[in-house]
PDB file of N, CA and C in Angstrom:
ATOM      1  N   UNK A   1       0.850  -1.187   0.000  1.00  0.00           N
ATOM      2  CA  UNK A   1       0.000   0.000   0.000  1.00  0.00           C
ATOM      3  C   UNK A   1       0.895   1.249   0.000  1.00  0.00           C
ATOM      4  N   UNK A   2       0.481   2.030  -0.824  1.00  0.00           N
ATOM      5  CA  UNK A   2       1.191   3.610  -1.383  1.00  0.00           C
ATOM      6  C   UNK A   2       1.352   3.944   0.723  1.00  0.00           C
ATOM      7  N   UNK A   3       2.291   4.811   0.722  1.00  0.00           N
ATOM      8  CA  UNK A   3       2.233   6.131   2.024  1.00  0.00           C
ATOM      9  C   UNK A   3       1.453   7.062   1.779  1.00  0.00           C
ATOM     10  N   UNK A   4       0.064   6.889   2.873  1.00  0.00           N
ATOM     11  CA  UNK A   4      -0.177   8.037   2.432  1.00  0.00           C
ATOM     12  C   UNK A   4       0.145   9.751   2.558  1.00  0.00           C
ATOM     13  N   UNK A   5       1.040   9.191   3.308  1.00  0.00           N
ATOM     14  CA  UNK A   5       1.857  11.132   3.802  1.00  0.00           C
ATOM     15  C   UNK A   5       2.742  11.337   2.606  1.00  0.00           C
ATOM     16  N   UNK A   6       2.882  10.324   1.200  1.00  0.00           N
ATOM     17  CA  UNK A   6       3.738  10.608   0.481  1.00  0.00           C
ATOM     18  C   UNK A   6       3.684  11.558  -0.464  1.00  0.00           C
ATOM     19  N   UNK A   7       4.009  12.780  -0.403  1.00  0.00           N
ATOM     20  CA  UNK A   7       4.094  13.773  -1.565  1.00  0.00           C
ATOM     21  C   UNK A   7       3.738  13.301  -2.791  1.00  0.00           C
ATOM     22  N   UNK A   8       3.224  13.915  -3.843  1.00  0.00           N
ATOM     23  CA  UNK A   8       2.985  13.478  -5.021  1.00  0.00           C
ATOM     24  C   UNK A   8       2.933  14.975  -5.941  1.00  0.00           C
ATOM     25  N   UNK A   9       3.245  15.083  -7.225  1.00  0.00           N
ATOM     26  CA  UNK A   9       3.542  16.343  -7.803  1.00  0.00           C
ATOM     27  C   UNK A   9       1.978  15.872  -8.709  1.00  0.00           C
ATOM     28  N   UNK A  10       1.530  17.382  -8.569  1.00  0.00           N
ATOM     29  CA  UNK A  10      -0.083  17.477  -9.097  1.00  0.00           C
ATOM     30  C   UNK A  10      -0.509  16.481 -10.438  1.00  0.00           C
ATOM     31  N   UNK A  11       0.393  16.083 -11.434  1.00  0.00           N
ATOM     32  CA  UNK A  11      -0.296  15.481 -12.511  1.00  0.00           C
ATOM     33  C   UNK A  11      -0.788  14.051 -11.718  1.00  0.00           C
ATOM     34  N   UNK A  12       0.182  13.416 -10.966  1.00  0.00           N
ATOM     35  CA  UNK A  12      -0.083  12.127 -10.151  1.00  0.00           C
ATOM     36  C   UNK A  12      -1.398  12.476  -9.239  1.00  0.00           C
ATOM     37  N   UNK A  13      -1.784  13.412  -8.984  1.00  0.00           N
ATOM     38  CA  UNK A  13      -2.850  13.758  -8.654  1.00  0.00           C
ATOM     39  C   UNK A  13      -4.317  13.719  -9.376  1.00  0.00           C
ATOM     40  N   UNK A  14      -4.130  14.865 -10.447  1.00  0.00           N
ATOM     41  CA  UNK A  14      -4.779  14.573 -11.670  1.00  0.00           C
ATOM     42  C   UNK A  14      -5.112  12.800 -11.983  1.00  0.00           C
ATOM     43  N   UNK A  15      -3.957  12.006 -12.032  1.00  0.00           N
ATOM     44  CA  UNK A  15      -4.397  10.809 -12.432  1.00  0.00           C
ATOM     45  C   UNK A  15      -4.954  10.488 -11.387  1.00  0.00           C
ATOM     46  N   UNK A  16      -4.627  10.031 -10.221  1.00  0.00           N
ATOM     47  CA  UNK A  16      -5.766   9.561  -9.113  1.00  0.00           C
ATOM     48  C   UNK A  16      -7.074   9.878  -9.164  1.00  0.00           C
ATOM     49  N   UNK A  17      -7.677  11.033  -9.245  1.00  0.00           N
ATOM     50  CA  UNK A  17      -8.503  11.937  -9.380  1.00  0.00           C
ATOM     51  C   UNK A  17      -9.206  11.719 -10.592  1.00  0.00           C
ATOM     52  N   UNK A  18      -8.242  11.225 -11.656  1.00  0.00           N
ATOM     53  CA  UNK A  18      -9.373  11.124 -13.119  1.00  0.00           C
ATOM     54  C   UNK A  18      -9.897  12.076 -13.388  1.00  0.00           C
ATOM     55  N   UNK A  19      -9.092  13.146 -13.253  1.00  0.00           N
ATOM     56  CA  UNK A  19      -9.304  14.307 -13.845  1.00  0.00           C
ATOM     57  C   UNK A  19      -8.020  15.135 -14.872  1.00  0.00           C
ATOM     58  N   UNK A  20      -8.550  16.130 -15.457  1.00  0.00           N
ATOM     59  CA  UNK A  20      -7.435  17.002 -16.029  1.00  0.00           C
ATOM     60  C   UNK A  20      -6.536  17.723 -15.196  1.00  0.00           C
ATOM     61  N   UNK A  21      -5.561  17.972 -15.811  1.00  0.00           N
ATOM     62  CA  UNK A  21      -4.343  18.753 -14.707  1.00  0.00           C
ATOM     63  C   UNK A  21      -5.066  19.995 -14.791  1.00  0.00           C
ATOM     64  N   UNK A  22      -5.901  20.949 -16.033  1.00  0.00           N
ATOM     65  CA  UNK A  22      -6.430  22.051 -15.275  1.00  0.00           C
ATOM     66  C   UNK A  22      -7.601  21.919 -14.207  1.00  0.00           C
ATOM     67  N   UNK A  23      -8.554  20.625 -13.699  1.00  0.00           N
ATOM     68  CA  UNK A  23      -9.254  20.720 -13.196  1.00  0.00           C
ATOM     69  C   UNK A  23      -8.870  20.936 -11.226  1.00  0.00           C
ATOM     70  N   UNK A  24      -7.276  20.098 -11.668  1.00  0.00           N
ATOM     71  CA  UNK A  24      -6.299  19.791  -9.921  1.00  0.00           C
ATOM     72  C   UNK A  24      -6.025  21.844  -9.836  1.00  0.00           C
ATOM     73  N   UNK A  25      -6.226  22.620 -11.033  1.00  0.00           N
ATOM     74  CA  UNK A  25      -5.369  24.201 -10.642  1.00  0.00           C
ATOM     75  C   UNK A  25      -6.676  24.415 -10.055  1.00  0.00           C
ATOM     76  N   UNK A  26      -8.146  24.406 -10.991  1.00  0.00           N
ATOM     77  CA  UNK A  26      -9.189  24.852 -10.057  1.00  0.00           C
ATOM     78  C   UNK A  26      -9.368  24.144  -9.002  1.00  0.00           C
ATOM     79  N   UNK A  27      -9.535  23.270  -8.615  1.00  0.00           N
ATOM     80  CA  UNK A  27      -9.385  22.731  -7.161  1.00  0.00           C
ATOM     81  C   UNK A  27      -8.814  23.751  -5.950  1.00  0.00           C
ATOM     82  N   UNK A  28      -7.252  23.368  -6.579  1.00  0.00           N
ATOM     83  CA  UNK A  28      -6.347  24.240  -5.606  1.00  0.00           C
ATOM     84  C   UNK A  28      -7.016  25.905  -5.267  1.00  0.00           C
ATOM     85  N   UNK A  29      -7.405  26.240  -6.483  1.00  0.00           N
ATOM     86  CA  UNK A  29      -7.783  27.786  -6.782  1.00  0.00           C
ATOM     87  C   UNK A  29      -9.208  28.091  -5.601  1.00  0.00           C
ATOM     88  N   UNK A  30      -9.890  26.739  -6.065  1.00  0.00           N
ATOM     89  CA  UNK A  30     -11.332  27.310  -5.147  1.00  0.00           C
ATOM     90  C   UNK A  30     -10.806  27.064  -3.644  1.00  0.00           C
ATOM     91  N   UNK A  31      -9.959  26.105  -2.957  1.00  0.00           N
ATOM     92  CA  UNK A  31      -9.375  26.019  -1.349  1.00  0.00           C
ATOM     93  C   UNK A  31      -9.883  24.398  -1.371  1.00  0.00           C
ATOM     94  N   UNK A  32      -9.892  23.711  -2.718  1.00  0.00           N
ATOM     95  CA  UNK A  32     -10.869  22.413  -2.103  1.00  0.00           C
ATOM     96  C   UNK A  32      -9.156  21.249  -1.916  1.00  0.00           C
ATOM     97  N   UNK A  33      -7.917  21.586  -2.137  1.00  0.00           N
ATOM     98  CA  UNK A  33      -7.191  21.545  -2.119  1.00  0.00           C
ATOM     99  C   UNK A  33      -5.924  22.123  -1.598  1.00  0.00           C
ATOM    100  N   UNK A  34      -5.006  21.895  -0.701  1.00  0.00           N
ATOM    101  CA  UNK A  34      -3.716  22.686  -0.767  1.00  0.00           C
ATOM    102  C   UNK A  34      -2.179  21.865  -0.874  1.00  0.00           C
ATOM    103  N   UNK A  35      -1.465  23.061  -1.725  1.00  0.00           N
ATOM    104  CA  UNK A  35      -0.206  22.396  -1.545  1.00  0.00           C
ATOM    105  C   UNK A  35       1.332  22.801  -1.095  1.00  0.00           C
ATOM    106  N   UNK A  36       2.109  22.102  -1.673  1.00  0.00           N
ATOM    107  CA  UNK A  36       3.286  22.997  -0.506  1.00  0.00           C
ATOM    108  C   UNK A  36       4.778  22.200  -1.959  1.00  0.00           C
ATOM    109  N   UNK A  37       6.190  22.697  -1.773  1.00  0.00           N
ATOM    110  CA  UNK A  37       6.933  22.498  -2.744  1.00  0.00           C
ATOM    111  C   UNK A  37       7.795  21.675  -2.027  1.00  0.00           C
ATOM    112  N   UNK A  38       8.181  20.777  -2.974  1.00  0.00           N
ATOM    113  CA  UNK A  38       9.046  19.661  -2.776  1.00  0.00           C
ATOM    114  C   UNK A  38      10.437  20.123  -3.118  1.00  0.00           C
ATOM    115  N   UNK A  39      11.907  19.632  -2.543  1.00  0.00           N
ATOM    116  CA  UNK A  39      12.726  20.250  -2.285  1.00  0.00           C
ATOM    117  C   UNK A  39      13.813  20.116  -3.858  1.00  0.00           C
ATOM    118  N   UNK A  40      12.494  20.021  -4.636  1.00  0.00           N
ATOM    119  CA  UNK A  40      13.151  19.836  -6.497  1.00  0.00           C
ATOM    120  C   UNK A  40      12.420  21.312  -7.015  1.00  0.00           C
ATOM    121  N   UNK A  41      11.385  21.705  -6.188  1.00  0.00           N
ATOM    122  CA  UNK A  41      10.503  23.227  -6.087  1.00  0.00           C
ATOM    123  C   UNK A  41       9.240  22.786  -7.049  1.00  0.00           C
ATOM    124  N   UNK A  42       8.694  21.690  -6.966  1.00  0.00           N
ATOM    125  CA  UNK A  42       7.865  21.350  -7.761  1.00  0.00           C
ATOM    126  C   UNK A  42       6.320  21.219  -6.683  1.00  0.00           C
ATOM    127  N   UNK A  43       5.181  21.700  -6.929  1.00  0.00           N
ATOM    128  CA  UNK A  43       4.296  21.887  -6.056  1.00  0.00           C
ATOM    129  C   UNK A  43       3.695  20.161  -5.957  1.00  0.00           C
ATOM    130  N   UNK A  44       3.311  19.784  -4.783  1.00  0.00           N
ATOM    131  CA  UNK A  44       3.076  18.574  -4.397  1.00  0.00           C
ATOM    132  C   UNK A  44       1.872  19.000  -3.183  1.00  0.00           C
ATOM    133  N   UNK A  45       1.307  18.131  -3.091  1.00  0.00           N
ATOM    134  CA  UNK A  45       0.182  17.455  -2.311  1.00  0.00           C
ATOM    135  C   UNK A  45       0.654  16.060  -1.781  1.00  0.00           C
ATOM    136  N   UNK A  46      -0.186  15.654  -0.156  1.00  0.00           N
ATOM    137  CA  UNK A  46       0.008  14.221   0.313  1.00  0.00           C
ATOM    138  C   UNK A  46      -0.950  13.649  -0.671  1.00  0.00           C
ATOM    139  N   UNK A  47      -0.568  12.338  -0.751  1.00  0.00           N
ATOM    140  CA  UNK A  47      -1.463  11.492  -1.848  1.00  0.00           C
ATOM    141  C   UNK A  47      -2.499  11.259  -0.866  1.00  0.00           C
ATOM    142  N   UNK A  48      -2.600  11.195   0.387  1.00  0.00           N
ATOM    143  CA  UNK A  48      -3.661  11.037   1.649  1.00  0.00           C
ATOM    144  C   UNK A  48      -4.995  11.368   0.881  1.00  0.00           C
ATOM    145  N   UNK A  49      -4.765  12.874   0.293  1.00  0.00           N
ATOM    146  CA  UNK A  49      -5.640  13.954  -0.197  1.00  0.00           C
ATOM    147  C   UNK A  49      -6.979  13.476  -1.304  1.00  0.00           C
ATOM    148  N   UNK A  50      -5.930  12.598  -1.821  1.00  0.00           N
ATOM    149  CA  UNK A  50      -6.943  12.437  -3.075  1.00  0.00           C
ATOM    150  C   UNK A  50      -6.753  10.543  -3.318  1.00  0.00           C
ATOM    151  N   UNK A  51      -6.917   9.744  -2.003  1.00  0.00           N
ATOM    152  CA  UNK A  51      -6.522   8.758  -2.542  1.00  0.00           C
ATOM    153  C   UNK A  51      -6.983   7.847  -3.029  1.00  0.00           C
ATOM    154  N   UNK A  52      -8.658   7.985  -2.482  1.00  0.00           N
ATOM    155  CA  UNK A  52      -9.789   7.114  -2.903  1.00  0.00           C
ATOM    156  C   UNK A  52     -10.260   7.718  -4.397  1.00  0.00           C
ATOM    157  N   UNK A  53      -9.776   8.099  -5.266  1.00  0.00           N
ATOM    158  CA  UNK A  53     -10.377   8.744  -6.683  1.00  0.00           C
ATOM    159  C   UNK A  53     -10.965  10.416  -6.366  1.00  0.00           C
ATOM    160  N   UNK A  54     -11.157  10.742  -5.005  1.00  0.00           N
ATOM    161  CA  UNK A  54     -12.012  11.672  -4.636  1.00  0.00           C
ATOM    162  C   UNK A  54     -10.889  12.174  -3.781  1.00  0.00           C
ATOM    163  N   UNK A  55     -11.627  14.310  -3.754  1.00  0.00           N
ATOM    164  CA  UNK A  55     -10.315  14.853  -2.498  1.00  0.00           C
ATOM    165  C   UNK A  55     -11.466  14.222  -1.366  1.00  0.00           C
ATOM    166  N   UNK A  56     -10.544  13.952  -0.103  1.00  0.00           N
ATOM    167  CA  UNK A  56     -10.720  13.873   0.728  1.00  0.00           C
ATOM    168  C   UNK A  56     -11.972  14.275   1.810  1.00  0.00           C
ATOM    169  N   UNK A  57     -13.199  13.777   1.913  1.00  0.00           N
ATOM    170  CA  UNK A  57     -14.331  13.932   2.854  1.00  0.00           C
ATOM    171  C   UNK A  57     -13.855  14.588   3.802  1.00  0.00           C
ATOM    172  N   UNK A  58     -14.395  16.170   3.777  1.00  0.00           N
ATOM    173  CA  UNK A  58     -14.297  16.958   4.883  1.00  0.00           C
ATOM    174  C   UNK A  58     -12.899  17.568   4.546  1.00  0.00           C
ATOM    175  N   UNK A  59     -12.080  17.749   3.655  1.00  0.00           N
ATOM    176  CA  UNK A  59     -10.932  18.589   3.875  1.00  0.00           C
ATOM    177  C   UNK A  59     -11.277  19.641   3.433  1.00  0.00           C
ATOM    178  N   UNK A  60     -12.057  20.443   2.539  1.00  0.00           N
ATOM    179  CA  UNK A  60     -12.481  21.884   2.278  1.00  0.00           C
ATOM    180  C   UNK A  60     -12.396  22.030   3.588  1.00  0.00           C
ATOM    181  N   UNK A  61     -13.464  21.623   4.048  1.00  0.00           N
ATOM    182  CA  UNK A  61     -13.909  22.730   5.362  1.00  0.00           C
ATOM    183  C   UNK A  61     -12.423  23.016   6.204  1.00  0.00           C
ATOM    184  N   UNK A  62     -11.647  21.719   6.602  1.00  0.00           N
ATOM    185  CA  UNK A  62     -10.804  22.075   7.681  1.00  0.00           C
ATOM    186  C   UNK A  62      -9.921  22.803   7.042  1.00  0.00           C
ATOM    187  N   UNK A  63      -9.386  22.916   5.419  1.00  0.00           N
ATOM    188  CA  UNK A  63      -8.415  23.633   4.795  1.00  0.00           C
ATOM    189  C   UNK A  63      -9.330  25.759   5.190  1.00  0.00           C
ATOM    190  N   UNK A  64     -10.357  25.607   4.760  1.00  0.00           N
ATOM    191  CA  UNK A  64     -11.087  26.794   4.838  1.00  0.00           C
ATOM    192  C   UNK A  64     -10.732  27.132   6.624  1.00  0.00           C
ATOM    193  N   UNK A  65     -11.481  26.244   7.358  1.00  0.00           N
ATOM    194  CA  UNK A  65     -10.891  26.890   9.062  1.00  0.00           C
ATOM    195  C   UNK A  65      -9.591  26.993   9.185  1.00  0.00           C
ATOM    196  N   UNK A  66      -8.423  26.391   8.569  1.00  0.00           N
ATOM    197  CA  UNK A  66      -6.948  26.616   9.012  1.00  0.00           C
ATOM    198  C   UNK A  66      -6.983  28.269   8.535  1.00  0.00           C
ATOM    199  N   UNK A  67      -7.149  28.186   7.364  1.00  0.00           N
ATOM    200  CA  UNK A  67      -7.192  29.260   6.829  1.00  0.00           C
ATOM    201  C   UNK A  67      -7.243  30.840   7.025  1.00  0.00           C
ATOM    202  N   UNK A  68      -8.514  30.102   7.440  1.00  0.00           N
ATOM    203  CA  UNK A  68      -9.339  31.488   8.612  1.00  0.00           C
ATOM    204  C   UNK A  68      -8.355  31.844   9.636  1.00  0.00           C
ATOM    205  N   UNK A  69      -7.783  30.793   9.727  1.00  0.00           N
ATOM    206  CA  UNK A  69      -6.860  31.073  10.854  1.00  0.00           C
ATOM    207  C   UNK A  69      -5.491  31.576  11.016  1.00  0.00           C
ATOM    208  N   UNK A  70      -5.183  32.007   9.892  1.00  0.00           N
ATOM    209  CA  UNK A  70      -3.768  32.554   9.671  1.00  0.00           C
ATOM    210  C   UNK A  70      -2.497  31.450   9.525  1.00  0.00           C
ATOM    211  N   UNK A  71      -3.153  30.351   8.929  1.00  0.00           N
ATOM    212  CA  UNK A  71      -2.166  28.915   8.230  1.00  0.00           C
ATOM    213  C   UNK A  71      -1.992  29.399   7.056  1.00  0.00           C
ATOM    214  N   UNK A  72      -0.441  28.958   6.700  1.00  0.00           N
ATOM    215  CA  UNK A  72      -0.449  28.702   5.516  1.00  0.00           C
ATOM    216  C   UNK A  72      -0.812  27.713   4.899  1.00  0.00           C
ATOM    217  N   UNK A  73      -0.406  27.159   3.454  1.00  0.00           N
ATOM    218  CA  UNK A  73      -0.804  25.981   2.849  1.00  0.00           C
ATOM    219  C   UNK A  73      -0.002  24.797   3.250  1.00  0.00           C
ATOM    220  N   UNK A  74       1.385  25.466   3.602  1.00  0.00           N
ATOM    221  CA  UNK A  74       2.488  24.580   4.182  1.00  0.00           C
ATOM    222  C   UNK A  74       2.324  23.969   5.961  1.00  0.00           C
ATOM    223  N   UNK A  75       1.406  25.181   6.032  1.00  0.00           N
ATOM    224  CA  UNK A  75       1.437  24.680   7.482  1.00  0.00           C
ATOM    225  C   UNK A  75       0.034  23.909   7.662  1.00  0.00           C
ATOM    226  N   UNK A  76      -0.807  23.866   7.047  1.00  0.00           N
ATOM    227  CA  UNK A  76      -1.962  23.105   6.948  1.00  0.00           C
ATOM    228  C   UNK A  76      -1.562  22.015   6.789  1.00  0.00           C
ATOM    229  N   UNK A  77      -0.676  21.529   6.190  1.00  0.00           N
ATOM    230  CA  UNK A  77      -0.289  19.955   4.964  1.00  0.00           C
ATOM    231  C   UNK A  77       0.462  19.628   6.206  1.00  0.00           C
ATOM    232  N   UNK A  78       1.330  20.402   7.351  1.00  0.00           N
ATOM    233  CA  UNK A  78       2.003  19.844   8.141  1.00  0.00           C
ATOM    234  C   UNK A  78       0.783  19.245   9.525  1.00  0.00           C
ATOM    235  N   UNK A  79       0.122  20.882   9.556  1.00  0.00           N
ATOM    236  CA  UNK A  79      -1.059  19.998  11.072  1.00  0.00           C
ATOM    237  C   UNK A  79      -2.120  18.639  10.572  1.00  0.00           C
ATOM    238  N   UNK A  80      -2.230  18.736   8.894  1.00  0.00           N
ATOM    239  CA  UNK A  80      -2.834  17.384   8.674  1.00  0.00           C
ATOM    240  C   UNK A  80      -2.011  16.047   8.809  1.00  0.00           C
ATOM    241  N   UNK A  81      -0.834  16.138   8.939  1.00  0.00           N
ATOM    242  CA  UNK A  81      -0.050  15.078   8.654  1.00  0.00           C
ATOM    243  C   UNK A  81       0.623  14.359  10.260  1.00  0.00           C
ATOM    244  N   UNK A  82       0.342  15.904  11.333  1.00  0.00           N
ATOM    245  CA  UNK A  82       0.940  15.480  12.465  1.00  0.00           C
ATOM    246  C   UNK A  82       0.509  14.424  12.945  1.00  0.00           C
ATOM    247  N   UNK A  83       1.121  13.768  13.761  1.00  0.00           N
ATOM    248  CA  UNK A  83       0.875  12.265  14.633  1.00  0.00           C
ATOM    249  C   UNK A  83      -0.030  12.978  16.303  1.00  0.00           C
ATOM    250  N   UNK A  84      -0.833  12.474  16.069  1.00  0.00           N
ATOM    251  CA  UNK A  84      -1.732  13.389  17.655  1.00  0.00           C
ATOM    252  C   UNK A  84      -2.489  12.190  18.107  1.00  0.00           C
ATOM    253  N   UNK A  85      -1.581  11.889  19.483  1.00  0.00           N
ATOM    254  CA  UNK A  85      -2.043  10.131  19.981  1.00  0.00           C
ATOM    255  C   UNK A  85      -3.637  10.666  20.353  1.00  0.00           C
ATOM    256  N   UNK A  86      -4.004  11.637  20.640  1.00  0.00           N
ATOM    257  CA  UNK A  86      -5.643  11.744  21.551  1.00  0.00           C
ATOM    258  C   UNK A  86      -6.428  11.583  20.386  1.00  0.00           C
ATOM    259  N   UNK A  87      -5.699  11.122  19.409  1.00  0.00           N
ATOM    260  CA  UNK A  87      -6.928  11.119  17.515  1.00  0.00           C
ATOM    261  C   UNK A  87      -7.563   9.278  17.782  1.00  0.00           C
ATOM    262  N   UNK A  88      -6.340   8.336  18.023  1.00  0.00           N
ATOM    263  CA  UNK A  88      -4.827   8.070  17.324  1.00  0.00           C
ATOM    264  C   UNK A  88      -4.706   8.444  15.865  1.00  0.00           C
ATOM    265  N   UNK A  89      -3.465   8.677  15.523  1.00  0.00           N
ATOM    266  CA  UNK A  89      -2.987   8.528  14.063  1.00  0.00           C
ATOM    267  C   UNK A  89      -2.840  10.430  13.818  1.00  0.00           C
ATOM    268  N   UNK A  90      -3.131  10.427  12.929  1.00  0.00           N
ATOM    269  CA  UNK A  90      -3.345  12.206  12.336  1.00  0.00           C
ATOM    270  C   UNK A  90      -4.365  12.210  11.957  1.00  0.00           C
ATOM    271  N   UNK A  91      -5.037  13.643  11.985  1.00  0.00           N
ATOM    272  CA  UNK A  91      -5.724  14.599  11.485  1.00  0.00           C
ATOM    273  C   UNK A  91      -6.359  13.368  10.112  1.00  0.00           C
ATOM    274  N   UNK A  92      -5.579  13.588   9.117  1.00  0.00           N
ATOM    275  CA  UNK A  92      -6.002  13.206   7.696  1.00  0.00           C
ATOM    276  C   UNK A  92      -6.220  11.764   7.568  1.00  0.00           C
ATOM    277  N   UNK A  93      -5.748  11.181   8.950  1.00  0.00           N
ATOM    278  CA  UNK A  93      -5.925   9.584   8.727  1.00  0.00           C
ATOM    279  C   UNK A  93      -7.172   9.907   9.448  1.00  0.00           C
ATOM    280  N   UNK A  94      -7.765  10.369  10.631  1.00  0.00           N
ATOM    281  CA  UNK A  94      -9.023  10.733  11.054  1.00  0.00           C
ATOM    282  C   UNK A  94     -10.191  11.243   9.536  1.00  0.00           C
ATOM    283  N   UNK A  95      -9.525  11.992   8.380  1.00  0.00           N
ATOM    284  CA  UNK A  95     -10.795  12.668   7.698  1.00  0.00           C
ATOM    285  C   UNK A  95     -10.922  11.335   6.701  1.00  0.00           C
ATOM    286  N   UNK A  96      -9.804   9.946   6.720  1.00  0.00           N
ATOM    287  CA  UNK A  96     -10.271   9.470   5.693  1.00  0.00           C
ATOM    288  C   UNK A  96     -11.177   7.811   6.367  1.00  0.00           C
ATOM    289  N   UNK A  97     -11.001   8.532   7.977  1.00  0.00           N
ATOM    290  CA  UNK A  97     -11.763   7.265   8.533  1.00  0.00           C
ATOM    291  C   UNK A  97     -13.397   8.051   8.779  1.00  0.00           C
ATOM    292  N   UNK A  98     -13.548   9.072   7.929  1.00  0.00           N
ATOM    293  CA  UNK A  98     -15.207   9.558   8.167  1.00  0.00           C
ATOM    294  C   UNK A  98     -15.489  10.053   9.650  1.00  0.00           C
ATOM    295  N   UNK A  99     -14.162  10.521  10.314  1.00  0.00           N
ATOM    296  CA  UNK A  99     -13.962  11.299  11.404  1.00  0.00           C
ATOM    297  C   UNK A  99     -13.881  12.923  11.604  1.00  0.00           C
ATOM    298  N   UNK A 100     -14.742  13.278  10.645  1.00  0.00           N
ATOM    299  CA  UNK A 100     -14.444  15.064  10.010  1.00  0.00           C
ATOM    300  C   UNK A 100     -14.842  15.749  10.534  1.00  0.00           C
ATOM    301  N   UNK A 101     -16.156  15.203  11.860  1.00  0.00           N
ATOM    302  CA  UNK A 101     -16.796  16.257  12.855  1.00  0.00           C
ATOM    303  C   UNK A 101     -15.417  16.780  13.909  1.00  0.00           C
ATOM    304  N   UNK A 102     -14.812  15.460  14.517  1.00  0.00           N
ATOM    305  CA  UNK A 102     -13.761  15.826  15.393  1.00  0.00           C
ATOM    306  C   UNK A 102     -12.453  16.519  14.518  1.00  0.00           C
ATOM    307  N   UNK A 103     -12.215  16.483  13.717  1.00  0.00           N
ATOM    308  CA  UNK A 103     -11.090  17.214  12.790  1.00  0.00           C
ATOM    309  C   UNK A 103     -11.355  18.375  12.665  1.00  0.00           C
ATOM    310  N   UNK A 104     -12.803  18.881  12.214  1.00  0.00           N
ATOM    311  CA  UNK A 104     -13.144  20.485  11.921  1.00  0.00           C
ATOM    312  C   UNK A 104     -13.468  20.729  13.541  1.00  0.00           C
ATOM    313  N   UNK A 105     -13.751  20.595  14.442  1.00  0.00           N
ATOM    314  CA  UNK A 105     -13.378  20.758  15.868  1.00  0.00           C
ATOM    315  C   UNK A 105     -11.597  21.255  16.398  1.00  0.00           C
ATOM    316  N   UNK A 106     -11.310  20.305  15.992  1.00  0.00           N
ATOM    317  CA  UNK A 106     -10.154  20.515  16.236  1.00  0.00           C
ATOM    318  C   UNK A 106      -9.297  21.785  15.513  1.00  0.00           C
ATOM    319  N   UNK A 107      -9.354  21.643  14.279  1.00  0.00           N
ATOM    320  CA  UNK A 107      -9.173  22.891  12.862  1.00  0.00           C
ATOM    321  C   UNK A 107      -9.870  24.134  14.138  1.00  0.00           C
ATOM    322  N   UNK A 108     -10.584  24.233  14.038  1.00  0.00           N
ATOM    323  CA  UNK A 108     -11.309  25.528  14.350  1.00  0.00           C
ATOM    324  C   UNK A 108     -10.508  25.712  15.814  1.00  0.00           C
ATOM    325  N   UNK A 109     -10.531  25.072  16.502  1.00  0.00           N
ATOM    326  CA  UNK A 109      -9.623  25.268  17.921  1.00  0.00           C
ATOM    327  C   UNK A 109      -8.164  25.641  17.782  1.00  0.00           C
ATOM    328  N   UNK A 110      -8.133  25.196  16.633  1.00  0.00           N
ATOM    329  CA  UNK A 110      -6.411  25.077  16.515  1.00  0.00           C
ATOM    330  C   UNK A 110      -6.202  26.469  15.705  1.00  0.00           C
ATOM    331  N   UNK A 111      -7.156  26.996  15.428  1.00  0.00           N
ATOM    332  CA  UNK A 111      -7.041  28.228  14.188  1.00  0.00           C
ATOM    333  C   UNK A 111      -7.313  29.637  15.245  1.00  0.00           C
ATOM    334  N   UNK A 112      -7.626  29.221  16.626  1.00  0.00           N
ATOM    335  CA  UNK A 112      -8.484  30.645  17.010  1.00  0.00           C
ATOM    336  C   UNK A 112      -7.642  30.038  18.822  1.00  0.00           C
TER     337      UNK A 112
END
């Protein structure tokens, strides 16, 4: 099984997604997405994000509350990825176990 904390540069996205590479810019563009640069400077996303064919149940919203909150995109991709034993696991392993009430709880606490 892929990692899912593993970076992936947007066309690998696009293909997961079964979509066009301009549909992954509007994504990013509307907030239903964020990403951060890999140390080749190429923009990447966790594959976490988009791994079931679909972005991720419930990540708008918590990307929109980080937001609100004076996160960047880099620092969003990092509080989704952190290890937080009171979850278990992270944040994004919580939004892809259909755990998105306690995540946007948390987002919003963590933003204010």
């Amino acid at each position: 099984m892929p990692d899912p904390t593993e970076l992936i540069p947007l066309p690998d996205a696009a293909e997961l997604l079964g979509i066009p590479i301009t549909k992954v810019h509007q994504l990013l563009k509307d907030g239903q997405l964020v990403v951060t640069t890999d140390d080749a400077g190429r923009r990447v996303l966790p594959r976490a994000f988009v791994a079931g064919g679909t972005v991720l149940k419930a990540l708008p919203s918590v990307i929109t509350l980080l937001r609100d909150g004076g996160y960047t995109d880099s620092e969003i991709i990092d509080w989704l990825l952190r290890a937080d034993d009171s979850l278990p696991g992270t944040p994004v392993q919580a939004l892809a176990e259909n755990r998105g009430t306690e995540i946007k709880r948390r987002a919003q606490a963590a933003a204010f």
